[in-house]
N, C-alpha and C. Protein backbone atom coordinates (compact mmCIF):
# COMPACT_ATOMS: atom_id res chain seq x y z
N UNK A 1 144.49 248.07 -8.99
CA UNK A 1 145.62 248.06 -8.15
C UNK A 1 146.27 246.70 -8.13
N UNK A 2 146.93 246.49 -8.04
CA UNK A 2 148.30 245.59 -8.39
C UNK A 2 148.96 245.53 -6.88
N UNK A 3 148.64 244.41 -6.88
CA UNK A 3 149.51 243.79 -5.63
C UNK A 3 150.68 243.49 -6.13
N UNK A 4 151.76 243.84 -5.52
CA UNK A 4 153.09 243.07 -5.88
C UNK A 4 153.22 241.64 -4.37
N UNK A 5 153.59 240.81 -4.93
CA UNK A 5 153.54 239.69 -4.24
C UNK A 5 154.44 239.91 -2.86
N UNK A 6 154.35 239.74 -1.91
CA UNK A 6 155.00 239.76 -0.54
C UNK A 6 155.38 239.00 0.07
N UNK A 7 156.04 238.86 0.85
CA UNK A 7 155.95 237.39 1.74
C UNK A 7 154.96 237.45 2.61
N UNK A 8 154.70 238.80 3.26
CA UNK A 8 153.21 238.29 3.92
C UNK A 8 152.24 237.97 3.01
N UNK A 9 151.82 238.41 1.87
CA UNK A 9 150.46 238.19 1.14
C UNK A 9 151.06 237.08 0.88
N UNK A 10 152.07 236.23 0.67
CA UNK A 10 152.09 235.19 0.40
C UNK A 10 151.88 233.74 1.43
N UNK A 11 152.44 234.31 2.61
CA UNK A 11 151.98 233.79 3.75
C UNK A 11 150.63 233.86 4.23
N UNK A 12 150.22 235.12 4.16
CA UNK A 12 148.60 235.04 4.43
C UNK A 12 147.67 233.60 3.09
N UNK A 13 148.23 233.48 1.73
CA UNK A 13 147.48 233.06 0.68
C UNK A 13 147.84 231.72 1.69
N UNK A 14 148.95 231.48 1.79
CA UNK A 14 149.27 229.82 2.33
C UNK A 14 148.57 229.29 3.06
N UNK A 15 148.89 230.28 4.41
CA UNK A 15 147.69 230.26 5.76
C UNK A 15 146.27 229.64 5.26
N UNK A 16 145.70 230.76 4.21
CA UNK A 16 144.35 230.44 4.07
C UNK A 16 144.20 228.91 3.05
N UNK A 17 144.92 228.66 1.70
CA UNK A 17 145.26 227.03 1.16
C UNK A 17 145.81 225.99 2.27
N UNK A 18 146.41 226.98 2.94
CA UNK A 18 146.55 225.39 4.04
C UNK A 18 144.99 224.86 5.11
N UNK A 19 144.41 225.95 5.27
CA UNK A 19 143.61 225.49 6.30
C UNK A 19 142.42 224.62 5.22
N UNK A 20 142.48 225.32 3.65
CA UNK A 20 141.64 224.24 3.02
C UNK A 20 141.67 223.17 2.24
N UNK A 21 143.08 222.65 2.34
CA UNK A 21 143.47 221.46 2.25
C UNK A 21 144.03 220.62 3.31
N UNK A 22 144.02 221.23 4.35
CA UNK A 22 144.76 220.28 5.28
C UNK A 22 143.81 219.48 5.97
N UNK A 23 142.44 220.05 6.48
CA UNK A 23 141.35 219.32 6.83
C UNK A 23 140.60 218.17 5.82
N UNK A 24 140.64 218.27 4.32
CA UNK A 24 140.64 217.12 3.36
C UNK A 24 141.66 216.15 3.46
N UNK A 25 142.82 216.71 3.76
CA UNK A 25 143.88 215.75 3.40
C UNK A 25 144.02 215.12 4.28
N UNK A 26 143.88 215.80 6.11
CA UNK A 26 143.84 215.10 6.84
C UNK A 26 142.93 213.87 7.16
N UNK A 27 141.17 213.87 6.39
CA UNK A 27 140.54 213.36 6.61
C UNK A 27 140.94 211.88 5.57
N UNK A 28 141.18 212.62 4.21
CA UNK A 28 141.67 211.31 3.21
C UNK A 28 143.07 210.47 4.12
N UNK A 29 143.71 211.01 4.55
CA UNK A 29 145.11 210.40 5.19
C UNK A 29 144.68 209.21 6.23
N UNK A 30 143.56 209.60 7.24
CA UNK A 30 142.58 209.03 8.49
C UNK A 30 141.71 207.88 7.54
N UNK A 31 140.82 208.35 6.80
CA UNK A 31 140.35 207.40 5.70
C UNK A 31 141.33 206.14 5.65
N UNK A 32 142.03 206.24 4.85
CA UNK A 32 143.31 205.52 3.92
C UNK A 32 143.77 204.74 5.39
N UNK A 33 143.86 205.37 6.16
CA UNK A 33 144.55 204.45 7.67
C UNK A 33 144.01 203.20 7.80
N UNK A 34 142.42 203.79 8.12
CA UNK A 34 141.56 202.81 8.23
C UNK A 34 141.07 202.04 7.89
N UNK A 35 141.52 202.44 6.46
CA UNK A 35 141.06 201.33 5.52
C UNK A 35 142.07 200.13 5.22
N UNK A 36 143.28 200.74 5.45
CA UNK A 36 144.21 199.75 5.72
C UNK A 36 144.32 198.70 6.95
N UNK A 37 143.78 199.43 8.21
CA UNK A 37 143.96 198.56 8.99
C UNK A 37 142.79 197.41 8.97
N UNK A 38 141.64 197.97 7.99
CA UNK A 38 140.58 197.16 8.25
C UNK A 38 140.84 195.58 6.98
N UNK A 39 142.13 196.31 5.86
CA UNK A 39 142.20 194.96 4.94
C UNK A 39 143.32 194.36 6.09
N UNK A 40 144.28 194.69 7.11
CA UNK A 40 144.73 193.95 7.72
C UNK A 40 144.22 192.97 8.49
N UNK A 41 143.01 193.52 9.35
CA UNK A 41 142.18 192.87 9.88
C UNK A 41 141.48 191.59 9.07
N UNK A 42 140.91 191.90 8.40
CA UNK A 42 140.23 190.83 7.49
C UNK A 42 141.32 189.85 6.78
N UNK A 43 142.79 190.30 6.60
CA UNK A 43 143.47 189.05 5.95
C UNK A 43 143.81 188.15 7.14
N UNK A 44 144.02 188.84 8.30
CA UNK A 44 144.02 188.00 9.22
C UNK A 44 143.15 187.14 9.45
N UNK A 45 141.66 187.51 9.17
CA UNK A 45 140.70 186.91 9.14
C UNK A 45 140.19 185.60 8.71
N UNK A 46 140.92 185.98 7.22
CA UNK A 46 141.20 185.34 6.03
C UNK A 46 141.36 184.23 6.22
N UNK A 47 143.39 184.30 6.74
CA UNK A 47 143.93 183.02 7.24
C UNK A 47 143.37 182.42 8.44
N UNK A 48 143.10 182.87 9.40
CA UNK A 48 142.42 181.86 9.94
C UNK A 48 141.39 181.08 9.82
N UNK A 49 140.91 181.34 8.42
CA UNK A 49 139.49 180.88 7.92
C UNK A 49 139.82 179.66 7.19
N UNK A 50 141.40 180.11 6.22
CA UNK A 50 142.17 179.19 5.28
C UNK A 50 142.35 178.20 6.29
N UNK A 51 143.05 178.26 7.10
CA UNK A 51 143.81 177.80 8.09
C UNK A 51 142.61 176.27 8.49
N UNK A 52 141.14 176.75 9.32
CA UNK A 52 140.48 176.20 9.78
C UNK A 52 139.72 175.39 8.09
N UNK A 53 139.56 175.83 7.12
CA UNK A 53 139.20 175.07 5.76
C UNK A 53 140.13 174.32 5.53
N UNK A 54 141.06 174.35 5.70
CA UNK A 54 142.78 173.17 5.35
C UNK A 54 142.34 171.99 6.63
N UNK A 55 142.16 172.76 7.79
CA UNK A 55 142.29 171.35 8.82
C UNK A 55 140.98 170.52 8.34
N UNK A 56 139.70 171.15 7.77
CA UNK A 56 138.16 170.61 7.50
C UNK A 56 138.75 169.62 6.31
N UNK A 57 139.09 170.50 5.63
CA UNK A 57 139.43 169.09 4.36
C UNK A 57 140.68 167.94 4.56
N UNK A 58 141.35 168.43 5.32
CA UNK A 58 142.51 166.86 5.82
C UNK A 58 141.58 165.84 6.46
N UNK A 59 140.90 166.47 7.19
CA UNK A 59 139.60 166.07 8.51
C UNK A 59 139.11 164.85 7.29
N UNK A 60 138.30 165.73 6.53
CA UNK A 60 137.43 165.18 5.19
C UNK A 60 137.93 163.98 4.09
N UNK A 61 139.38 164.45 3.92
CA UNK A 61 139.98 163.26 2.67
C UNK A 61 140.44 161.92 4.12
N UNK A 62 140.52 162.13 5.61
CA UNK A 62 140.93 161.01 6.15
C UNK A 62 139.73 159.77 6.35
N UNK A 63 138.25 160.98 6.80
CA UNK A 63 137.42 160.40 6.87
C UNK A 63 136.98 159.80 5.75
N UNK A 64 137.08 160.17 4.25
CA UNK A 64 137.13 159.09 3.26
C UNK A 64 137.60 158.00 3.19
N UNK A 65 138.92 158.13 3.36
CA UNK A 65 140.12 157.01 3.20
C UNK A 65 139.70 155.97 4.02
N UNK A 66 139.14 156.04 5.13
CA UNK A 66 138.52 155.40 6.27
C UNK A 66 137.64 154.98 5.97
N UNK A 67 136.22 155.71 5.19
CA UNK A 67 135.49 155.36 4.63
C UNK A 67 135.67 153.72 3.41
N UNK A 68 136.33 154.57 2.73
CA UNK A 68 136.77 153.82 1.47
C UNK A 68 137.65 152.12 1.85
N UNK A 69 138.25 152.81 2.74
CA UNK A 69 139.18 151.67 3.37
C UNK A 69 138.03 150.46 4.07
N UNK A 70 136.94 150.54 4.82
CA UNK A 70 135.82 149.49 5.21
C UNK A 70 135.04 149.06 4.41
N UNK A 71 134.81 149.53 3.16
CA UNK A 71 133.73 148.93 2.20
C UNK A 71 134.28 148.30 0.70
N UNK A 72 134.09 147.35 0.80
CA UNK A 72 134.99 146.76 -0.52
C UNK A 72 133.55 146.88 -1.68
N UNK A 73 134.66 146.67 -2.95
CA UNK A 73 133.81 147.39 -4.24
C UNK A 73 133.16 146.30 -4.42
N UNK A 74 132.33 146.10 -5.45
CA UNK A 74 131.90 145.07 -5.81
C UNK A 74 132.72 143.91 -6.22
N UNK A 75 133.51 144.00 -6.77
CA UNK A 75 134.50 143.02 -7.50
C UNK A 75 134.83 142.42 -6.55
N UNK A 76 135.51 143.03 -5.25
CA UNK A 76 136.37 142.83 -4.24
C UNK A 76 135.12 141.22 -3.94
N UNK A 77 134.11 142.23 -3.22
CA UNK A 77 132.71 140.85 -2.45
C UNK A 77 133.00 140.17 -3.57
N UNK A 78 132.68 140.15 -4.96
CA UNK A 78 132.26 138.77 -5.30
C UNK A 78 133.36 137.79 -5.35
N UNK A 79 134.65 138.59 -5.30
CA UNK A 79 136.03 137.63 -5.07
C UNK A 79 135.81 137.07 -3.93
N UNK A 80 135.73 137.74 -2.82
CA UNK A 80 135.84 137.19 -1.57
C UNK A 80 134.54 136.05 -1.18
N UNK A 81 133.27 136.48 -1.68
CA UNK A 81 132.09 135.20 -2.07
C UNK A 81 132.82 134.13 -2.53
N UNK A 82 133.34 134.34 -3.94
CA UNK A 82 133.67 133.14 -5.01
C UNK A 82 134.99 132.10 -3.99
N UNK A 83 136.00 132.93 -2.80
CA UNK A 83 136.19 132.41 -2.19
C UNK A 83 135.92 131.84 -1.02
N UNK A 84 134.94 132.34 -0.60
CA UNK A 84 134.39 131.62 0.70
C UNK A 84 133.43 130.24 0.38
N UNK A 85 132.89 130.62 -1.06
CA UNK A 85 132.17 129.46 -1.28
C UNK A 85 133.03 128.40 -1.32
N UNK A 86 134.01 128.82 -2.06
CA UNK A 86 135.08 127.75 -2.53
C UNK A 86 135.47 126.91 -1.33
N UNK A 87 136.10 127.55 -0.61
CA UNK A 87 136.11 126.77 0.86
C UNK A 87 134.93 126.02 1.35
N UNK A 88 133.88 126.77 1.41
CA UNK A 88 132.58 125.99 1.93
C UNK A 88 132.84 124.48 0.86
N UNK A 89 132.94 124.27 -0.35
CA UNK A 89 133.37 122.96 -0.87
C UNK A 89 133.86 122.15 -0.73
N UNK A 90 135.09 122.77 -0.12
CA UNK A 90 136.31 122.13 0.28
C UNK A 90 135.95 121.70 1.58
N UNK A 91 135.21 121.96 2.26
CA UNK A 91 134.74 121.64 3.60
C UNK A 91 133.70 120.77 3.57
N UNK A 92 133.12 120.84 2.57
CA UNK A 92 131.84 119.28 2.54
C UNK A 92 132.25 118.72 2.03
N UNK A 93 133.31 118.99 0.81
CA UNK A 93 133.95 117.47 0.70
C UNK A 93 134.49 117.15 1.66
N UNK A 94 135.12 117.58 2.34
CA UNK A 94 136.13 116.73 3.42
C UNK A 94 134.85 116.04 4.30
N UNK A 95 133.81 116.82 4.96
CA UNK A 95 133.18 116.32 5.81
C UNK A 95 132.18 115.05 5.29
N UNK A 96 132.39 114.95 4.03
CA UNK A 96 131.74 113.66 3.41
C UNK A 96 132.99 112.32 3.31
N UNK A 97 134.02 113.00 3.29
CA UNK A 97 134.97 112.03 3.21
C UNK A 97 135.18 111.07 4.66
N UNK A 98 134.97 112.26 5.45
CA UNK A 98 134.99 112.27 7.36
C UNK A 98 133.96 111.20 6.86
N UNK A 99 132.91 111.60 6.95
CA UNK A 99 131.38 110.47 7.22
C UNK A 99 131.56 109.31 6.72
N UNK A 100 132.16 109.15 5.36
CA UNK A 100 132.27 108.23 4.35
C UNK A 100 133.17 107.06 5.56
N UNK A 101 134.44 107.75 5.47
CA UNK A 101 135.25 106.44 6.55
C UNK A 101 134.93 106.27 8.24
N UNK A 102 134.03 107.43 8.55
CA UNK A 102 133.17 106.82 9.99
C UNK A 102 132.34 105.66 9.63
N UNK A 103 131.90 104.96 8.44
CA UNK A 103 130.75 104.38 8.16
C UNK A 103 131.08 103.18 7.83
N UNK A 104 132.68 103.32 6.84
CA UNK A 104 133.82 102.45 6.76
C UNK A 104 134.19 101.57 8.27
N UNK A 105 134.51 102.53 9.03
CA UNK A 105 134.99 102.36 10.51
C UNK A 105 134.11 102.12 11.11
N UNK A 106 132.47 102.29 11.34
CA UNK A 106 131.60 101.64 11.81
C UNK A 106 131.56 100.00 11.92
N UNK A 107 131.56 100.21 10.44
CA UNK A 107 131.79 98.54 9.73
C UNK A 107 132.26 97.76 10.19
N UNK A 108 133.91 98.20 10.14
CA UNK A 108 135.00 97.50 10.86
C UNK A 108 134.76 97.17 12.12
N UNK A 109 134.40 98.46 13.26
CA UNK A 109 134.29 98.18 14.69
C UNK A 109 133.18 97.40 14.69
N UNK A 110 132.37 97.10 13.89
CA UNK A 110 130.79 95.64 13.96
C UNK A 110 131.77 94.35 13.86
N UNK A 111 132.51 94.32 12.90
CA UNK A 111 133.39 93.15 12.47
C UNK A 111 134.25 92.69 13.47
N UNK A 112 134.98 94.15 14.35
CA UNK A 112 135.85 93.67 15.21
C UNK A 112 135.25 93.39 16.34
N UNK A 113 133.93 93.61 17.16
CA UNK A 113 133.49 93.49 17.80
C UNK A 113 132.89 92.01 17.84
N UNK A 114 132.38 91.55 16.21
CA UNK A 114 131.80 90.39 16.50
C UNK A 114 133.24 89.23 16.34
N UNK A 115 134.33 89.89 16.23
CA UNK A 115 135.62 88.79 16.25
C UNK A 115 136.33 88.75 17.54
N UNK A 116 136.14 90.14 18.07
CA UNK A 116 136.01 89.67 19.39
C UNK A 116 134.91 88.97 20.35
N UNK A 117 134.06 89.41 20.71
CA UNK A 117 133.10 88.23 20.74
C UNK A 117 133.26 86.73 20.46
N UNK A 118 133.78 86.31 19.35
CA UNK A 118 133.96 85.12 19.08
C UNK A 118 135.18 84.79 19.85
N UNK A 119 135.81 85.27 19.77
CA UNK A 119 137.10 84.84 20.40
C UNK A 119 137.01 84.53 22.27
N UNK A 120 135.86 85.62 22.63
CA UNK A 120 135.61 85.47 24.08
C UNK A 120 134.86 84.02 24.32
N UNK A 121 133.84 83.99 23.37
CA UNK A 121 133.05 82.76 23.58
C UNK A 121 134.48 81.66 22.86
N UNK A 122 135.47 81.81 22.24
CA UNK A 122 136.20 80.69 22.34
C UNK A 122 136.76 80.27 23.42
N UNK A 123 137.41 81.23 23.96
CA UNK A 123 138.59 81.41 25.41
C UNK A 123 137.25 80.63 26.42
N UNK A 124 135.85 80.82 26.58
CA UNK A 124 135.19 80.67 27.73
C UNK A 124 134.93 79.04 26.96
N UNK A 125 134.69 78.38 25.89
CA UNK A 125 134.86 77.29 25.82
C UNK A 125 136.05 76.58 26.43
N UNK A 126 136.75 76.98 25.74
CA UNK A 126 138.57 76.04 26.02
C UNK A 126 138.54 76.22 27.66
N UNK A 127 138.15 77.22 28.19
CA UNK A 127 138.11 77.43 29.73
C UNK A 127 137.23 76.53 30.31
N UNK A 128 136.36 76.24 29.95
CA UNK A 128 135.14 74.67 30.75
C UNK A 128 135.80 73.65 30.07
N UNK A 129 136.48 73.83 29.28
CA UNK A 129 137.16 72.02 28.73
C UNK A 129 138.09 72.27 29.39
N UNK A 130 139.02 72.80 29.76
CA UNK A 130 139.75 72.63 30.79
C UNK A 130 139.49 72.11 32.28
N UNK A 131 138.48 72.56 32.43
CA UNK A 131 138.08 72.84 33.76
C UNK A 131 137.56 70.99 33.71
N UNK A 132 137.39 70.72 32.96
CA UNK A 132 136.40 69.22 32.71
C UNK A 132 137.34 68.64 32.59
């Protein structure tokens, strides 16, 4: 027997393909939602992760620079040695030069002391020949 196609038998076939695809499709459709909202979730995630790794490494290259910036290389010390010594030179020579003419000037103030002196014991002579 031979069905000739109907609109009800065709409606009834639908009825019954719809009820067994619509519960798959609905579930793949619910699926697919969720799965979307869950890569939304996580890129959000993401960036705030980027976000907080960007501020760690600015954090990181300043605290270098800082780093780098207090410790001089080697070259730097032995420049700055080769000049401090240098000065330290320049400073004992001078302070030998200092000593040298305190010793000069010692001299002198013995000399001027004993020319003064003489001169007092002259003035206190000429002062009793006067007086006489």
């Amino acid at each position: 027997m031979m069905h000739s196609i109907t609109w009800e038998y065709l409606g009834v076939v639908t009825a019954v393909l719809s009820t067994l695809v619509a519960a798959p499709l609905a579930a793949n459709f619910m699926l697919l939602r969720s799965l979307r909202e869950d890569q939304r979730a996580a890129g959000e995630r993401g960036e705030v992760r980027l976000a907080a790794l960007d501020d760690d490494l600015r954090r990181s290259q300043i605290a270098i620079e800082e780093v780098r910036g207090s410790y001089t290389t080697k070259e730097e010390w032995v420049r700055e040695t080769t000049r401090a010594r240098q000065q330290l030179d320049r400073l004992t020579e001078l302070m030998s030069r200092i000593q040298a003419e305190l010793e000069q000037s010692h001299g002198l103030a013995t000399q001027f002391l004993r020319a003064t002196n003489a001169i007092i014991d002259l003035a206190e002579r000429l002062a009793s020949d006067l007086r006489r």
